[in-house]
C-alpha atoms as a PDB file:
ATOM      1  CA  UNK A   1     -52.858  33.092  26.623  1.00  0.00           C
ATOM      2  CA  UNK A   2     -53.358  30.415  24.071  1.00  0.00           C
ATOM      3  CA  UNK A   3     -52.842  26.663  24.977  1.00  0.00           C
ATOM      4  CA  UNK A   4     -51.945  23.676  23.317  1.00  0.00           C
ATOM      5  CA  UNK A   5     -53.704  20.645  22.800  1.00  0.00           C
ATOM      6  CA  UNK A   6     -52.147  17.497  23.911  1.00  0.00           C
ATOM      7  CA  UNK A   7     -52.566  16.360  21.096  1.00  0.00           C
ATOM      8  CA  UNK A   8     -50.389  19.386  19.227  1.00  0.00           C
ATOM      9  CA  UNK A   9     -47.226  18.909  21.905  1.00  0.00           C
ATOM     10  CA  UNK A  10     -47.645  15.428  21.379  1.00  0.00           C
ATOM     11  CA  UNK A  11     -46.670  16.394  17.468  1.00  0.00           C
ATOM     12  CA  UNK A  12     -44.288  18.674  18.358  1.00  0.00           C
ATOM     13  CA  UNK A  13     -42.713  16.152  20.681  1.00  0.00           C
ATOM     14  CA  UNK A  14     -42.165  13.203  18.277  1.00  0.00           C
ATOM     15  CA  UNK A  15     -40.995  15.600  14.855  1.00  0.00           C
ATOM     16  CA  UNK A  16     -38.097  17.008  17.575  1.00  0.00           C
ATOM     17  CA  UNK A  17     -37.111  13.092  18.241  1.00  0.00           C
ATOM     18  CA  UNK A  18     -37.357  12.453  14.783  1.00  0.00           C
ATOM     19  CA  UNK A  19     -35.092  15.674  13.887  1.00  0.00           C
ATOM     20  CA  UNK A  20     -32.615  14.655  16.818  1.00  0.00           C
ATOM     21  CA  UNK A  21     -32.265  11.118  15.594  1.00  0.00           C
ATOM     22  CA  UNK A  22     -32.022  12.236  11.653  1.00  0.00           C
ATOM     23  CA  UNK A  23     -29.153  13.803  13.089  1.00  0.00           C
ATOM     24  CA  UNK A  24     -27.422  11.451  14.703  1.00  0.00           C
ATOM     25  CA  UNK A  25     -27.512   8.954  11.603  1.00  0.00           C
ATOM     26  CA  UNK A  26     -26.013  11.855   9.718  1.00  0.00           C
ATOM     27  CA  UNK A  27     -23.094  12.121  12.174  1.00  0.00           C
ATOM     28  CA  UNK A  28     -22.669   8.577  12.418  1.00  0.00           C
ATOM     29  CA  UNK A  29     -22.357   8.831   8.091  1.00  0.00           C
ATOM     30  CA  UNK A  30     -20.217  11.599   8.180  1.00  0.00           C
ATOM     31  CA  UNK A  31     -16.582  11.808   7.089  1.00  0.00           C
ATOM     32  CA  UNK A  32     -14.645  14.979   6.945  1.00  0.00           C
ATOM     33  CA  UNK A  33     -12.054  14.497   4.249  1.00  0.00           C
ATOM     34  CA  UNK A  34      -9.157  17.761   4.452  1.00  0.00           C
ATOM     35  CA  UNK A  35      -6.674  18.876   1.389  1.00  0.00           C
ATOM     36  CA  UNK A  36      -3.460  18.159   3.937  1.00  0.00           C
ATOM     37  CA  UNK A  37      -2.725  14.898   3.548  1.00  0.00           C
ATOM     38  CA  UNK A  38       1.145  12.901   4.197  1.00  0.00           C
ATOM     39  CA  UNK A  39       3.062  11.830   1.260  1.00  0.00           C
ATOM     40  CA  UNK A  40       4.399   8.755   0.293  1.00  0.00           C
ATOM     41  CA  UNK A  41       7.907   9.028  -0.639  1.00  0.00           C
ATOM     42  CA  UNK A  42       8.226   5.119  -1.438  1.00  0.00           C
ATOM     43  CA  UNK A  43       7.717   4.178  -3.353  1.00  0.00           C
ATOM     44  CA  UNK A  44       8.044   7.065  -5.774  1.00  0.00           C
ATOM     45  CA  UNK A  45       5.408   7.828  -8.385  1.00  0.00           C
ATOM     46  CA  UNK A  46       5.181   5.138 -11.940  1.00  0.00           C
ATOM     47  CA  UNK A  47       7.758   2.575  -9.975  1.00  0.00           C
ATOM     48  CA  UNK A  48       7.439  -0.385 -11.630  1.00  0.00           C
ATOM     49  CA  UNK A  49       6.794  -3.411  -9.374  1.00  0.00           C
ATOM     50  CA  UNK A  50       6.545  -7.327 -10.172  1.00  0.00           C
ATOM     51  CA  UNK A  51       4.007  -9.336  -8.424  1.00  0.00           C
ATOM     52  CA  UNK A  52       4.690 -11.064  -5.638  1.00  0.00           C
ATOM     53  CA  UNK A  53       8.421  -8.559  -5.091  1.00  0.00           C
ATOM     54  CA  UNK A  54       8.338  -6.747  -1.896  1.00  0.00           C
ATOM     55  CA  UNK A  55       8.985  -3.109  -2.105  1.00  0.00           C
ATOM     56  CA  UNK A  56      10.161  -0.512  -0.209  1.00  0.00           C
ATOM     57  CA  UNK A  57       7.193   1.926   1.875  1.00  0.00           C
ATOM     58  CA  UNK A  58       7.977   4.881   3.368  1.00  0.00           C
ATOM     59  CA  UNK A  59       4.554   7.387   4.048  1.00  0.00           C
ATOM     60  CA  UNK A  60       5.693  10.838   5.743  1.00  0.00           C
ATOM     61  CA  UNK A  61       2.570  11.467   7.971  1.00  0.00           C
ATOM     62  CA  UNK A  62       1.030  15.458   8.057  1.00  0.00           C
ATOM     63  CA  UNK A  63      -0.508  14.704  11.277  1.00  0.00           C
ATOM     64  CA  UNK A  64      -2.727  17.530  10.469  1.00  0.00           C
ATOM     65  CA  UNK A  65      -4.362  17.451  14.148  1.00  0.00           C
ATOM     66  CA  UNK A  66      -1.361  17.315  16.393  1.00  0.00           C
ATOM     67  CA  UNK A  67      -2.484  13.687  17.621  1.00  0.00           C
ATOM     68  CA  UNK A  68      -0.450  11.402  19.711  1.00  0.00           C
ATOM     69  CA  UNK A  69      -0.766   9.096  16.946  1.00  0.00           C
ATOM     70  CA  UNK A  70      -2.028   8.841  13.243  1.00  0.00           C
ATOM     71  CA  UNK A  71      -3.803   5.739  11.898  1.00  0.00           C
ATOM     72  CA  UNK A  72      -2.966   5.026   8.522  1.00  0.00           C
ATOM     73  CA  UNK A  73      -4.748   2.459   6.003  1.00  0.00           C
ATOM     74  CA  UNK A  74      -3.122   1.240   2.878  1.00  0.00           C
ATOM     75  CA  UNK A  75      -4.759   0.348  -0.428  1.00  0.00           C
ATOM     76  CA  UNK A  76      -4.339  -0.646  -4.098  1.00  0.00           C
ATOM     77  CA  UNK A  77      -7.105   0.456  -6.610  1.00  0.00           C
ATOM     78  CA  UNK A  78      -7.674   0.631 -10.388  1.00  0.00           C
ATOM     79  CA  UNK A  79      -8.982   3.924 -10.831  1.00  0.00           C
ATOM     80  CA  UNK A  80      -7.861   6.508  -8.654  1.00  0.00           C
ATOM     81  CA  UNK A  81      -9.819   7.006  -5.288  1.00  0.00           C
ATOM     82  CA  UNK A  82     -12.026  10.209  -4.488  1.00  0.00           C
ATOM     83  CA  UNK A  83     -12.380  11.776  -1.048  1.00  0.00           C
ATOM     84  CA  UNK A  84     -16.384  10.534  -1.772  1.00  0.00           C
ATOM     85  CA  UNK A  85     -14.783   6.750  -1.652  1.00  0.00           C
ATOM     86  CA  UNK A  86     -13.206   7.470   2.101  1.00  0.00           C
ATOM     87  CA  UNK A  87     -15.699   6.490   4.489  1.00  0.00           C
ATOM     88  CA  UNK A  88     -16.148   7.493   7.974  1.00  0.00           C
ATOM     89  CA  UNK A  89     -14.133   4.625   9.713  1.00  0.00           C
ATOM     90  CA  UNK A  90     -10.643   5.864   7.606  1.00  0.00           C
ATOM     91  CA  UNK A  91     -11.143   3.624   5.186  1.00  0.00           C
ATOM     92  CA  UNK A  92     -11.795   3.242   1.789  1.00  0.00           C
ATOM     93  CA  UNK A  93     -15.071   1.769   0.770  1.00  0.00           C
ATOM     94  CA  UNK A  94     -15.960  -1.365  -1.010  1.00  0.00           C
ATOM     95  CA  UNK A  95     -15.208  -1.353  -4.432  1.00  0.00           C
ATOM     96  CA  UNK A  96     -12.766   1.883  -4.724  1.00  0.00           C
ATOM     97  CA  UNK A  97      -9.853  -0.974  -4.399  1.00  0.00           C
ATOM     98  CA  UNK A  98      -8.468  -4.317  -5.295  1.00  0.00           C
ATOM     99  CA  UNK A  99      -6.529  -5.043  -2.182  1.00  0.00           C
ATOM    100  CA  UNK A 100      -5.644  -3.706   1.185  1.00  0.00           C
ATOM    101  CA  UNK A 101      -2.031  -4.088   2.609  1.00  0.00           C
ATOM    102  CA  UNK A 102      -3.342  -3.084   6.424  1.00  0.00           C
ATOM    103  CA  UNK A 103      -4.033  -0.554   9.022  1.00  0.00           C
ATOM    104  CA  UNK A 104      -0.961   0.934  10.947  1.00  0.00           C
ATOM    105  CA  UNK A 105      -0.062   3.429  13.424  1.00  0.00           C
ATOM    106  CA  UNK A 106       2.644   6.024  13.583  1.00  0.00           C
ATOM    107  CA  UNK A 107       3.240   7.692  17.096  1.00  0.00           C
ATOM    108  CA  UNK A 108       4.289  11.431  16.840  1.00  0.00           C
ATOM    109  CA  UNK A 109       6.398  13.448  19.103  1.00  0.00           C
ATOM    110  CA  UNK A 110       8.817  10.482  20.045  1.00  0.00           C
ATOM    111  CA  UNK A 111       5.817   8.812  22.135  1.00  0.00           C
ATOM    112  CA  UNK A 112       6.117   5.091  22.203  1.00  0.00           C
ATOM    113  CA  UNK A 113       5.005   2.593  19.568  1.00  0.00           C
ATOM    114  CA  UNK A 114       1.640   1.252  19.886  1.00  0.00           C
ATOM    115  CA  UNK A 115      -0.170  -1.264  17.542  1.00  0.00           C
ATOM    116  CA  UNK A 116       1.957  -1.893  14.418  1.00  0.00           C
ATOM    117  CA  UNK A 117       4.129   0.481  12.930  1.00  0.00           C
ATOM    118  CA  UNK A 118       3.775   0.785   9.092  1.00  0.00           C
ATOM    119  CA  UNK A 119       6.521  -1.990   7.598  1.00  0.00           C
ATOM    120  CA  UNK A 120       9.518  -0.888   5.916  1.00  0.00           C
ATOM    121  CA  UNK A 121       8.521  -2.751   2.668  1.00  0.00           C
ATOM    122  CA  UNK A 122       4.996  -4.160   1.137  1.00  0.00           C
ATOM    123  CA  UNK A 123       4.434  -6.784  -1.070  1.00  0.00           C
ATOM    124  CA  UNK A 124       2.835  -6.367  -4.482  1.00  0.00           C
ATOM    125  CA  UNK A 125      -0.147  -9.114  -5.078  1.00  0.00           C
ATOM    126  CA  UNK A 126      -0.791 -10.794  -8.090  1.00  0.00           C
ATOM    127  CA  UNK A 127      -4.360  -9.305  -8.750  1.00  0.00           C
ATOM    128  CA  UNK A 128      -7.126 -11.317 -10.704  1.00  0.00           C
ATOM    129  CA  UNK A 129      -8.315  -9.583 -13.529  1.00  0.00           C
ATOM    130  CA  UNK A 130      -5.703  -6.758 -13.554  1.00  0.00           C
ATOM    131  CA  UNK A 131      -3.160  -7.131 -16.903  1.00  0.00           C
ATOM    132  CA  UNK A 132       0.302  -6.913 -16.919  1.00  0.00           C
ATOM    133  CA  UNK A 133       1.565  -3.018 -17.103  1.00  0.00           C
ATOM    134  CA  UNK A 134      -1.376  -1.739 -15.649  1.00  0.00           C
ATOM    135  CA  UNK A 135      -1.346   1.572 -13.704  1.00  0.00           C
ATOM    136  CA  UNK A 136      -2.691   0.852  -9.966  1.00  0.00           C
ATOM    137  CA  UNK A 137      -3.207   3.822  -6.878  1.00  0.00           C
ATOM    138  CA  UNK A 138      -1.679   2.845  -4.151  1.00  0.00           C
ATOM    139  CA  UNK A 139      -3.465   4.975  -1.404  1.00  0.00           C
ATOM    140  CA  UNK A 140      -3.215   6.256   1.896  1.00  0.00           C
ATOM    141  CA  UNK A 141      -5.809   7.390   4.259  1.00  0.00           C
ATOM    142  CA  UNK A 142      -4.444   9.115   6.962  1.00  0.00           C
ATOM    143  CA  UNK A 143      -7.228   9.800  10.028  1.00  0.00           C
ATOM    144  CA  UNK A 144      -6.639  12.324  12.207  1.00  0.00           C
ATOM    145  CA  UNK A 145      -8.152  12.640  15.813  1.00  0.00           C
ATOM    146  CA  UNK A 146      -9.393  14.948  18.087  1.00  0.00           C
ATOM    147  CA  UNK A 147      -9.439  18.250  16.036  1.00  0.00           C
ATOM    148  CA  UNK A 148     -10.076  21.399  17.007  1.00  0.00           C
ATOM    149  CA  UNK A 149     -14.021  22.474  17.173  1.00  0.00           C
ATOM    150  CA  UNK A 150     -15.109  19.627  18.470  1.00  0.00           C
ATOM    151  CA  UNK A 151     -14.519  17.322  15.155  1.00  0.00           C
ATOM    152  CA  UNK A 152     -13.292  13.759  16.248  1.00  0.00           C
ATOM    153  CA  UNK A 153     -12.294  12.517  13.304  1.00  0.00           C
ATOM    154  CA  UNK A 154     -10.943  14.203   9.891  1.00  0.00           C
ATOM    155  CA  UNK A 155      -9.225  11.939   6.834  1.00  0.00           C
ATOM    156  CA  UNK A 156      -6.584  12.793   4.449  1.00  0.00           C
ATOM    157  CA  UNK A 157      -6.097  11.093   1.114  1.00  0.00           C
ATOM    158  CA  UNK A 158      -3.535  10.588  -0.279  1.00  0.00           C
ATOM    159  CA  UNK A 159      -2.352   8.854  -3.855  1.00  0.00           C
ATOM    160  CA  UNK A 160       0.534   7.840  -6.076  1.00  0.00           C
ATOM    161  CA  UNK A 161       1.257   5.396  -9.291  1.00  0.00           C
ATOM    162  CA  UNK A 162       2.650   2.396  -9.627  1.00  0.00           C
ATOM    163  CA  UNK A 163       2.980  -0.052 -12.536  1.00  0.00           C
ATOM    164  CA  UNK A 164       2.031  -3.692 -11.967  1.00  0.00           C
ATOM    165  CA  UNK A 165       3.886  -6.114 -13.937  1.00  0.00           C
ATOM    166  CA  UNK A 166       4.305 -10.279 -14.107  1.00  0.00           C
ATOM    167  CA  UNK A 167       7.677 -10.027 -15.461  1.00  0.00           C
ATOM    168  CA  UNK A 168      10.477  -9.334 -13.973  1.00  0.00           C
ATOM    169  CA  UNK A 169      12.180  -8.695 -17.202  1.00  0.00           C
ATOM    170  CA  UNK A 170       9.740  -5.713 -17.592  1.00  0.00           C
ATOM    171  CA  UNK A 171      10.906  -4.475 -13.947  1.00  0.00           C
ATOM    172  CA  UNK A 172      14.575  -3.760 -14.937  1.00  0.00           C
ATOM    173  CA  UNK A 173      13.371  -2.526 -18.415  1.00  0.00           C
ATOM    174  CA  UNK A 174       9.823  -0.887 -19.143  1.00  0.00           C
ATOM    175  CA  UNK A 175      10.719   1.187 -15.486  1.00  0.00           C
ATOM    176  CA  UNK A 176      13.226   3.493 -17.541  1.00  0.00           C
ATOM    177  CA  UNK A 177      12.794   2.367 -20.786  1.00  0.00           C
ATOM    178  CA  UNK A 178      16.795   1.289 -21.371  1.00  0.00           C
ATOM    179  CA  UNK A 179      18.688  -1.708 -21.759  1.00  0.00           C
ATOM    180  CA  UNK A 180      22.117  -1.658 -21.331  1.00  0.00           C
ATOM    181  CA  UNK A 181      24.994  -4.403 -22.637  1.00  0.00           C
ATOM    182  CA  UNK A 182      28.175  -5.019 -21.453  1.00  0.00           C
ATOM    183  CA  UNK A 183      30.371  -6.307 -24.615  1.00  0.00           C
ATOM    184  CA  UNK A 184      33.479  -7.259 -23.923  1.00  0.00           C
ATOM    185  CA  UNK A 185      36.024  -6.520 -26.590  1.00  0.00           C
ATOM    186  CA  UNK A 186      38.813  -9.129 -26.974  1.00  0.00           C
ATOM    187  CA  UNK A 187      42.113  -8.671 -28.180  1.00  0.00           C
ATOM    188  CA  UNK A 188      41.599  -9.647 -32.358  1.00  0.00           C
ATOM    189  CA  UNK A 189      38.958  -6.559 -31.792  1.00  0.00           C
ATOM    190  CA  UNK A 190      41.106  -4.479 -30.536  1.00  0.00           C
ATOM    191  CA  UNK A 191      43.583  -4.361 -33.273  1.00  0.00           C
ATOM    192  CA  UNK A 192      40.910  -3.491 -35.645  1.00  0.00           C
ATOM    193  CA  UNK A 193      40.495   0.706 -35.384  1.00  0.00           C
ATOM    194  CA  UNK A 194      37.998   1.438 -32.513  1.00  0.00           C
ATOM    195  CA  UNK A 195      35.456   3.647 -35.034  1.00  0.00           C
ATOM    196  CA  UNK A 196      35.398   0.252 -37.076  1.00  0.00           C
ATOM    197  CA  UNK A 197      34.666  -1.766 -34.273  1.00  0.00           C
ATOM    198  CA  UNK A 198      31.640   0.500 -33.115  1.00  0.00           C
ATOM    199  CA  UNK A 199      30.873   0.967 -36.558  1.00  0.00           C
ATOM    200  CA  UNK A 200      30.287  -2.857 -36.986  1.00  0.00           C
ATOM    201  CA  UNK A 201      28.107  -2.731 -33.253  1.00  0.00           C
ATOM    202  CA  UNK A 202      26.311   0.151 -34.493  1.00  0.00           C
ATOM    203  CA  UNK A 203      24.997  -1.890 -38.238  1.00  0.00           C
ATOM    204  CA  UNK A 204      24.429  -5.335 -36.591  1.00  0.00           C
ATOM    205  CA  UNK A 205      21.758  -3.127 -33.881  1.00  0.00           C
ATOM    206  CA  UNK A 206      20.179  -1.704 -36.760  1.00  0.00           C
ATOM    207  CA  UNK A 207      20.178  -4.808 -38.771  1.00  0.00           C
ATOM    208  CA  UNK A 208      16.997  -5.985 -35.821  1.00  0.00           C
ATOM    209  CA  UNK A 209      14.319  -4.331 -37.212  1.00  0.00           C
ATOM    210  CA  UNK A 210      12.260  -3.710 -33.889  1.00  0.00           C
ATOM    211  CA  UNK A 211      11.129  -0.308 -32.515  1.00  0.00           C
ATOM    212  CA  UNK A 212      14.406   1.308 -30.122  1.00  0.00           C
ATOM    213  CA  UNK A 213      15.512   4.787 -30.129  1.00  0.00           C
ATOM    214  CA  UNK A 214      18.480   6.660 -28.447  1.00  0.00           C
ATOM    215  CA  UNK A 215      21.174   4.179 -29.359  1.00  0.00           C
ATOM    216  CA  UNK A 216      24.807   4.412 -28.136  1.00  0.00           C
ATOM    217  CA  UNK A 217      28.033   2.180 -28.010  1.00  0.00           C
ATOM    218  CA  UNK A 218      30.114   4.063 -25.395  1.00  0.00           C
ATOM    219  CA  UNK A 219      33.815   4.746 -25.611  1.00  0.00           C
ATOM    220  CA  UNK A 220      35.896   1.722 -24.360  1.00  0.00           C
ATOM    221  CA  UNK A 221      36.647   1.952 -20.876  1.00  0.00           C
ATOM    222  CA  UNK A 222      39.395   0.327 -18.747  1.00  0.00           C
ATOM    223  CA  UNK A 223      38.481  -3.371 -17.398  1.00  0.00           C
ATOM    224  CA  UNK A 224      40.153  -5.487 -15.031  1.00  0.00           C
ATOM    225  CA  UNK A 225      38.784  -8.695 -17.033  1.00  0.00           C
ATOM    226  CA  UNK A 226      41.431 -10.563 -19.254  1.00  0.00           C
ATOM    227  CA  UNK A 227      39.487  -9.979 -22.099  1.00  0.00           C
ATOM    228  CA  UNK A 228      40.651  -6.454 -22.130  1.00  0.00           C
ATOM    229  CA  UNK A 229      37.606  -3.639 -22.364  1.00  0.00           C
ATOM    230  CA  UNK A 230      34.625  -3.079 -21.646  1.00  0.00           C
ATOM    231  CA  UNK A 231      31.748  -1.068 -23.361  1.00  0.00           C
ATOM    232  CA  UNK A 232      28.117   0.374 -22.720  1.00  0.00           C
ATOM    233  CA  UNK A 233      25.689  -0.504 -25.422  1.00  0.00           C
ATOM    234  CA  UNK A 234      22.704   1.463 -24.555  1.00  0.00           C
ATOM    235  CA  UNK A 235      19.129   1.461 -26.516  1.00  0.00           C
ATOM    236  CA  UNK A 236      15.682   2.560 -25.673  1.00  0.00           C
ATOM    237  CA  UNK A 237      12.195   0.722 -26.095  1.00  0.00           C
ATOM    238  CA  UNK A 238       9.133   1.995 -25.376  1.00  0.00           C
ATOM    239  CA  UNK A 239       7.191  -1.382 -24.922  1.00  0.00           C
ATOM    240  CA  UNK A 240       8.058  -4.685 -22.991  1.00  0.00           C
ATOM    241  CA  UNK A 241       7.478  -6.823 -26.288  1.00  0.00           C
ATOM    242  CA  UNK A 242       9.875  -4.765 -28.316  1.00  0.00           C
ATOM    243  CA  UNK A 243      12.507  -5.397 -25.515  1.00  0.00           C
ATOM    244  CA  UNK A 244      11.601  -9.240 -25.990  1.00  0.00           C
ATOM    245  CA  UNK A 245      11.525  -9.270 -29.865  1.00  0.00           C
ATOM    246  CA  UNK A 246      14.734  -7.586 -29.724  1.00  0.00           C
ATOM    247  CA  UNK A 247      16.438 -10.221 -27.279  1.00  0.00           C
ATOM    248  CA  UNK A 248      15.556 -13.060 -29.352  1.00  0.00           C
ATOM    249  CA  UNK A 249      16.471 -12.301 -32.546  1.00  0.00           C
ATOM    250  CA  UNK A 250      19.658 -13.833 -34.314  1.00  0.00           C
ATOM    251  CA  UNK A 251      21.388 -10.375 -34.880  1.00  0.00           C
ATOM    252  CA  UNK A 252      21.033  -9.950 -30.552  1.00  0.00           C
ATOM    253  CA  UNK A 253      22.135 -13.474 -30.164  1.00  0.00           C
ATOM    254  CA  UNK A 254      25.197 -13.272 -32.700  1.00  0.00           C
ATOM    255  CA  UNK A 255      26.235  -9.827 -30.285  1.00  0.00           C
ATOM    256  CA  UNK A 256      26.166 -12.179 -27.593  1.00  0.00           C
ATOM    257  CA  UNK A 257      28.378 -14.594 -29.103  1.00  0.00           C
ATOM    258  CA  UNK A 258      30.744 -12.453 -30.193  1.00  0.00           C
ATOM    259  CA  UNK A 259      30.790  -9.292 -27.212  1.00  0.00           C
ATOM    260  CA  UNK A 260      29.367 -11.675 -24.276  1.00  0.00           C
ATOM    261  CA  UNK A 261      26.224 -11.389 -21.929  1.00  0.00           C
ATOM    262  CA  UNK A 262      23.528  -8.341 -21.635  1.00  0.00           C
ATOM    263  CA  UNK A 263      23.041  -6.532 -18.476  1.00  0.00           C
ATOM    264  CA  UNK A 264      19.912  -5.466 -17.706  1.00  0.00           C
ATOM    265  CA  UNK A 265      19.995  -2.074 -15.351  1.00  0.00           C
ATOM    266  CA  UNK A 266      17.647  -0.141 -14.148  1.00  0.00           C
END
């Protein structure tokens, strides 16, 4: 029978404490990040939101564990986060986003609320350094607890678009790309033929020479206003500044006069 030396268990002793506490520190580091994650169904994807407007925030949880309840942290980044950016306390680390809106807690199966509740709406920051019209993540990292084999904690990710913007001008616009007038067609119009009337709409748009596409003048229809009818004036523009070119030049301004006020609609 061969023996040891005391000073060879010795060894063996202090590389298993070293192997056991390596392990531990790489438990304590480590996050399990899953494909099932919630969704966020407000707001939708490439919503275009002014700073400082609340919006409305709805996340669907997946609950992928079953738990009682699901912690939830919201963010806003820059560049979209990774699952290598989620660390292993369900958030997002340092530098993967601009702002944090909060942690929250949804209870599942119709248990009780505990802690707070995610809120109906959120409020968009203004951000230092991030322009107007830029694209921002707003994430959600959904933890779930107590998984089967023994895994405590397991993350989801999940991301959608929205548009930041410091005008609100840009909000009603640059979100679908359309501005829509309301001209109001008095009676001395009226008498004129219809096509004639559009006609004269139709040259005094194109006389503004900045970038729009897809332009209408709807059909007249029936208004309760004295002035007789209503009609849509619709045009497209692709860029905020076009939209503002457009508004202030004399060609938009004698419209004005003569049809009455713009309405901006979403």
């Amino acid at each position: 029978m061969r023996f040891l030396s005391i000073a060879s268990i010795s060894t063996l002793v202090l590389s298993a404490a070293s192997f056991t506490h390596a392990a531990s520190l790489t438990a304590a580091k480590r996050q399990i990040v899953v494909p099932a994650h919630g969704t966020t169904t407000e707001p939708t994807g490439g919503s275009v939101i002014a700073a400082g407007d609340a919006f409305p925030f709805k996340y669907e949880n997946v609950d992928y564990c079953e738990s009682g309840y699901s912690p939830i942290s919201v963010f806003l980044s820059t560049t979209a986060p990774t699952d290598a950016d989620v660390t292993n306390s369900g958030e997002l680390a340092d530098g993967s986003y601009v702002y944090k809106f909060g942690d929250f807690l949804i209870a599942n199966f119709g248990l009780p609320g505990m802690g707070t509740p995610p809120p109906p709406t959120l409020t968009m920051p203004p951000l230092d350094g991030v322009s107007d019209g830029s694209t921002l993540y707003l994430s959600v990292v959904e933890t779930y607890r107590d998984c089967p084999g023994g895994i405590q904690f397991e993350y989801g990710l999940e991301t959608t678009t929205v548009v930041l913007v410091y005008d609100r001008v840009q909000v009603l616009i640059e979100g679908v790309g359309q501005f829509t007038a309301l001209a109001k067609l008095d009676d001395k119009l009226l008498k004129e033929p219809r096509d004639v009337a559009f006609e004269q709409i139709h040259l005094m748009i194109a006389a503004i020479p900045v970038p729009k596409h897809d332009v209408r003048v709807g059909a007249p229809i029936n208004s309760a206003t004295t002035r007789g009818y209503d009609i849509m004036l619709s045009m497209k523009f692709d860029k905020i500044e076009d939209f503002k070119a457009y508004l202030a030049h004399p060609k938009h301004m004698e419209l004005l006069r003569r049809y009455g006020p713009p309405v901006a609609s979403r």
